[in-house]
PDB file of N, CA and C in Angstrom:
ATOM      1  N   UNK A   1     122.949  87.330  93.589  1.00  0.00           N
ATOM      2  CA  UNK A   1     122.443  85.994  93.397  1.00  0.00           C
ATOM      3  C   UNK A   1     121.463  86.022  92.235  1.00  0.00           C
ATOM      4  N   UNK A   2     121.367  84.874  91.288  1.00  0.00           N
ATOM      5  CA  UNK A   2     120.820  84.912  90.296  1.00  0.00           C
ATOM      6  C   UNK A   2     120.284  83.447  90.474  1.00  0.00           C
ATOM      7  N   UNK A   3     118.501  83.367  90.334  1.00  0.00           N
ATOM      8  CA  UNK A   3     117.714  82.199  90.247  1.00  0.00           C
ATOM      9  C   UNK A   3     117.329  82.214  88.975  1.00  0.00           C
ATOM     10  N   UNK A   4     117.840  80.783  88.378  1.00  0.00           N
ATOM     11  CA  UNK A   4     116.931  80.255  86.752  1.00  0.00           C
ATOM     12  C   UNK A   4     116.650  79.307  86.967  1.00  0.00           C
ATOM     13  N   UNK A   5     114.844  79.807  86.362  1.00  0.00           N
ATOM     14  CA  UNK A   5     113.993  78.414  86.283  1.00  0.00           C
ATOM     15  C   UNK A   5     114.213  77.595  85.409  1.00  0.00           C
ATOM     16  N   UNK A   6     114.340  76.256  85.269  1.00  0.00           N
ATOM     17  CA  UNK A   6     114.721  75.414  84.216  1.00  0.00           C
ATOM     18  C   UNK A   6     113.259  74.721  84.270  1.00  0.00           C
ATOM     19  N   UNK A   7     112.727  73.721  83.237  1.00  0.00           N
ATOM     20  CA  UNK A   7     111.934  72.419  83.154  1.00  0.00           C
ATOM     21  C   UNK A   7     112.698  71.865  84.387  1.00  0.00           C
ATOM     22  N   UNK A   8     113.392  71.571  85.357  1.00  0.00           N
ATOM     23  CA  UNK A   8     113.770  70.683  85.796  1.00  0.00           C
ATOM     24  C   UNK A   8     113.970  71.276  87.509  1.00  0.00           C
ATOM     25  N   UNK A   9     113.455  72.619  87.587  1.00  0.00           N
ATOM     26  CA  UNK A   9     113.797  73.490  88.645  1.00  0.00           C
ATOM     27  C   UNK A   9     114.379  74.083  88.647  1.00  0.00           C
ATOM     28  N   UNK A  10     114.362  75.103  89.747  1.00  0.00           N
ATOM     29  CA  UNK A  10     115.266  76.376  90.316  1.00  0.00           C
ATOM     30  C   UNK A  10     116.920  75.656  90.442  1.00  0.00           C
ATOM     31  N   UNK A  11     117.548  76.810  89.733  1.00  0.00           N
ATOM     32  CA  UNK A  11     118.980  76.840  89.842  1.00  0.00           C
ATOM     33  C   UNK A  11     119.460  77.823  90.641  1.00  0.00           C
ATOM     34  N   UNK A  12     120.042  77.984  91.471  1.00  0.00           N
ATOM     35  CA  UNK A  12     121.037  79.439  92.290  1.00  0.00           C
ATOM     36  C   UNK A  12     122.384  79.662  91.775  1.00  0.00           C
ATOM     37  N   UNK A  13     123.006  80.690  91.137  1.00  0.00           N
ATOM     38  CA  UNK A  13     123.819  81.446  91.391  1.00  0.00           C
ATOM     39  C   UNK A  13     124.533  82.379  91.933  1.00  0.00           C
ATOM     40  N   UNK A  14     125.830  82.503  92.478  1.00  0.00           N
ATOM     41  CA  UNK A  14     126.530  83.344  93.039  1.00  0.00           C
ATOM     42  C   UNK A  14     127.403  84.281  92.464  1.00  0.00           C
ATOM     43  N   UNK A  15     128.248  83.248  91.514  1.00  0.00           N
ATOM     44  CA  UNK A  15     129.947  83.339  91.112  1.00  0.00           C
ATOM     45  C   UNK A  15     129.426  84.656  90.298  1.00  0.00           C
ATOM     46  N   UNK A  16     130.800  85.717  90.848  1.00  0.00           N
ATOM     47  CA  UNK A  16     130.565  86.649  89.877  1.00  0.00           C
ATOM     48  C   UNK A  16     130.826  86.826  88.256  1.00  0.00           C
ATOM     49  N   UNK A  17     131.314  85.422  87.855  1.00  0.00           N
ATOM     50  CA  UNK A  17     131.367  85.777  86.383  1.00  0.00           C
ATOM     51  C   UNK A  17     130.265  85.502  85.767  1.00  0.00           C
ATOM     52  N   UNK A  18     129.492  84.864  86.482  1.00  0.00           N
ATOM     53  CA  UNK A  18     127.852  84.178  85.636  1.00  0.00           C
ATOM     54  C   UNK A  18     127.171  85.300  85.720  1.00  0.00           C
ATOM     55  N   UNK A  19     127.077  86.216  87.770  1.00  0.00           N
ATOM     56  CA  UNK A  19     126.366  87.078  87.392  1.00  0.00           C
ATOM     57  C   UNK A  19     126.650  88.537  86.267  1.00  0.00           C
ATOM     58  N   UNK A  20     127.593  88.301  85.992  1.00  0.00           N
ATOM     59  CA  UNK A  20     128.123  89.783  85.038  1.00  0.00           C
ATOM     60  C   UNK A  20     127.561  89.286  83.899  1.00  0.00           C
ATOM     61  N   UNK A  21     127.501  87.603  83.152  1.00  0.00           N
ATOM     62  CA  UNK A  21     126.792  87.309  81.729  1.00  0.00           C
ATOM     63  C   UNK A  21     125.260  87.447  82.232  1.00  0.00           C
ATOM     64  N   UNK A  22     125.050  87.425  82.957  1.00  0.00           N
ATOM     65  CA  UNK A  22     123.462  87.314  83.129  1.00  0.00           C
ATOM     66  C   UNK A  22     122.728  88.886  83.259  1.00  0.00           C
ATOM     67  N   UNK A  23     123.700  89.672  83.718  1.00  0.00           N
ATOM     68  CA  UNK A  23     123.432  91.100  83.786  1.00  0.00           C
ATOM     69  C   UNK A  23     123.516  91.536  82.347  1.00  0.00           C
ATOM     70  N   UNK A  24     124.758  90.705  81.616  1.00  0.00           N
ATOM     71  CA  UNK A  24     124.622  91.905  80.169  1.00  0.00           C
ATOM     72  C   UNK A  24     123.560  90.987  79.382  1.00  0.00           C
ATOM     73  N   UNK A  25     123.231  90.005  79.744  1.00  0.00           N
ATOM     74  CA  UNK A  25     122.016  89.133  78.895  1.00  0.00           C
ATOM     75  C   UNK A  25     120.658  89.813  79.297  1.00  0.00           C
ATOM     76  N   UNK A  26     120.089  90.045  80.510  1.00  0.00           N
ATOM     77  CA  UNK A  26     119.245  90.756  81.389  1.00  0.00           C
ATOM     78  C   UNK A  26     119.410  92.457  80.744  1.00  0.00           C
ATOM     79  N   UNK A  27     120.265  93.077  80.359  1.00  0.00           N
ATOM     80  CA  UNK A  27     119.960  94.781  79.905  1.00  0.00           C
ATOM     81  C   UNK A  27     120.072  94.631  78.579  1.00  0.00           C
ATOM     82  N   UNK A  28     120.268  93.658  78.045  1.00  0.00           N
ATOM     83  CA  UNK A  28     120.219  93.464  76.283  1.00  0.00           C
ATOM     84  C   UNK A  28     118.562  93.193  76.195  1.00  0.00           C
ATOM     85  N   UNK A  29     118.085  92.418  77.060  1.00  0.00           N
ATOM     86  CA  UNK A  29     116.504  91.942  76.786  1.00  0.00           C
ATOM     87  C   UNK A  29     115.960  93.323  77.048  1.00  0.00           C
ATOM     88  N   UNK A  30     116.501  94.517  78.219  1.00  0.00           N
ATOM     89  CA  UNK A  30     115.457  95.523  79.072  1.00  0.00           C
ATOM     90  C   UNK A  30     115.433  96.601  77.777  1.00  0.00           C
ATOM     91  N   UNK A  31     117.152  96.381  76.732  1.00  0.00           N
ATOM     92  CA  UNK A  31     117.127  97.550  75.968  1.00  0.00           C
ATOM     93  C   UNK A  31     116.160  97.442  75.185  1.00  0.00           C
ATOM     94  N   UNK A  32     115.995  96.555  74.491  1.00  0.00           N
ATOM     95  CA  UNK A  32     115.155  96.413  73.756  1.00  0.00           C
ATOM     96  C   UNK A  32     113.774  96.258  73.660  1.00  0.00           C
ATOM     97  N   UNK A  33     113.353  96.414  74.942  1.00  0.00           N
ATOM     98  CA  UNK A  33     111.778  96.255  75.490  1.00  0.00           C
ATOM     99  C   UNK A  33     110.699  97.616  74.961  1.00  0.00           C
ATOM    100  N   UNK A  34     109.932  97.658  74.760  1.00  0.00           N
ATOM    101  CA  UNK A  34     109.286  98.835  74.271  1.00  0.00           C
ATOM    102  C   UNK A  34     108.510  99.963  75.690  1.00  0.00           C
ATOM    103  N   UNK A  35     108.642 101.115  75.547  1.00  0.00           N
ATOM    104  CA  UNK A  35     108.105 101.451  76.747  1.00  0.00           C
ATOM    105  C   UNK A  35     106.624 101.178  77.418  1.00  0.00           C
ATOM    106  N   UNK A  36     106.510 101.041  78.594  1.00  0.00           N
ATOM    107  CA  UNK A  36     105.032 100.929  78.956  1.00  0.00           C
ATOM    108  C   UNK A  36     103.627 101.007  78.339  1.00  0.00           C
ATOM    109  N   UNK A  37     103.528 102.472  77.847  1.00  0.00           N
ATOM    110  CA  UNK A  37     102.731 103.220  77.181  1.00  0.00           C
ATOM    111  C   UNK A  37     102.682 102.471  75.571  1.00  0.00           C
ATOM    112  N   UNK A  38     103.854 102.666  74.958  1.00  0.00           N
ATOM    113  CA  UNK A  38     103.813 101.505  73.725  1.00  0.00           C
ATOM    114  C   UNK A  38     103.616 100.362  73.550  1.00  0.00           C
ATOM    115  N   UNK A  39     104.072  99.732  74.899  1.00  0.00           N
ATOM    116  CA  UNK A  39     103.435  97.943  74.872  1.00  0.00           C
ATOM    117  C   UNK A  39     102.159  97.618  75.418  1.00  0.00           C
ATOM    118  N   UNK A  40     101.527  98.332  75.881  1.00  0.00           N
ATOM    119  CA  UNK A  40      99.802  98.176  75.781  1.00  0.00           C
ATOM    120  C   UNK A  40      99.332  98.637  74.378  1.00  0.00           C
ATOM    121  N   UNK A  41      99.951  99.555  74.365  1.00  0.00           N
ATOM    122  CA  UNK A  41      98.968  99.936  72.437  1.00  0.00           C
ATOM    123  C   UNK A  41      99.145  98.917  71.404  1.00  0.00           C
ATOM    124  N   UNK A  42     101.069  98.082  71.829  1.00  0.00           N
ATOM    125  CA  UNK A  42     100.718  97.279  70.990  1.00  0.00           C
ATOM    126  C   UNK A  42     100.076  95.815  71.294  1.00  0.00           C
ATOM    127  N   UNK A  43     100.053  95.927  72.671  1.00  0.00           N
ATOM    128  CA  UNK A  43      99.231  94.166  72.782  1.00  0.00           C
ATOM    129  C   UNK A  43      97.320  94.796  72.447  1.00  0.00           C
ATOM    130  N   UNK A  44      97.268  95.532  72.531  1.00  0.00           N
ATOM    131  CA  UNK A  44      95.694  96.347  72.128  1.00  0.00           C
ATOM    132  C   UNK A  44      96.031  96.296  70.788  1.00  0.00           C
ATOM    133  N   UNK A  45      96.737  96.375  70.053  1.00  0.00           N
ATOM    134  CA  UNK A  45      96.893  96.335  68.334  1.00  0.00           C
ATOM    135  C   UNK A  45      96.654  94.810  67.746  1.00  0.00           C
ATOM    136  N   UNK A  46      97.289  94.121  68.295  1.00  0.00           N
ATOM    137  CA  UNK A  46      97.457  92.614  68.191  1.00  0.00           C
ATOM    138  C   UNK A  46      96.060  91.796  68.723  1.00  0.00           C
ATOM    139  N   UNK A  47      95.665  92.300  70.104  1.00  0.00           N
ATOM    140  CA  UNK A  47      94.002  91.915  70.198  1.00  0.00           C
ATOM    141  C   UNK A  47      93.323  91.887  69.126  1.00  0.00           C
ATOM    142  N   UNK A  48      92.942  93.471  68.765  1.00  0.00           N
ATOM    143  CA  UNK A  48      92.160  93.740  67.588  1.00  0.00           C
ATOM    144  C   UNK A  48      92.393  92.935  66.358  1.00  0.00           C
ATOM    145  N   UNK A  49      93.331  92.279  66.017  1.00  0.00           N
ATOM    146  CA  UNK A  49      93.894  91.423  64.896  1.00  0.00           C
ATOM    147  C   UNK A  49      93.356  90.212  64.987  1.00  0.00           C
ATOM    148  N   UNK A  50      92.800  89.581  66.182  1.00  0.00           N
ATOM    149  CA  UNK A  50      92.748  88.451  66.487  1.00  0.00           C
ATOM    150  C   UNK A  50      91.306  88.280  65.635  1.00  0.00           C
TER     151      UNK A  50
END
């Protein structure tokens, strides 16, 4: 099951073809995420900028 928040409210999903686009949309965002340790140094990089 897959919940998206819209402006307009919660949506539910079941059907397995939405959840298979939402899974490869969901590990395309995770690949690209920076690790733990790197995304504090860089929101601490970006502070200091302010």
């Amino acid at each position: 099951m897959v919940q998206i928040d819209t402006g307009h409210g919660s949506a539910f999903f079941s059907a397995e073809p939405l959840l298979k686009q939402r899974r490869k949309r969901y590990d395309l965002v995770a690949s690209s995420a920076l690790p733990p340790a790197e995304s504090r140094d860089f929101i601490v990089e970006l502070l200091q900028e302010l």
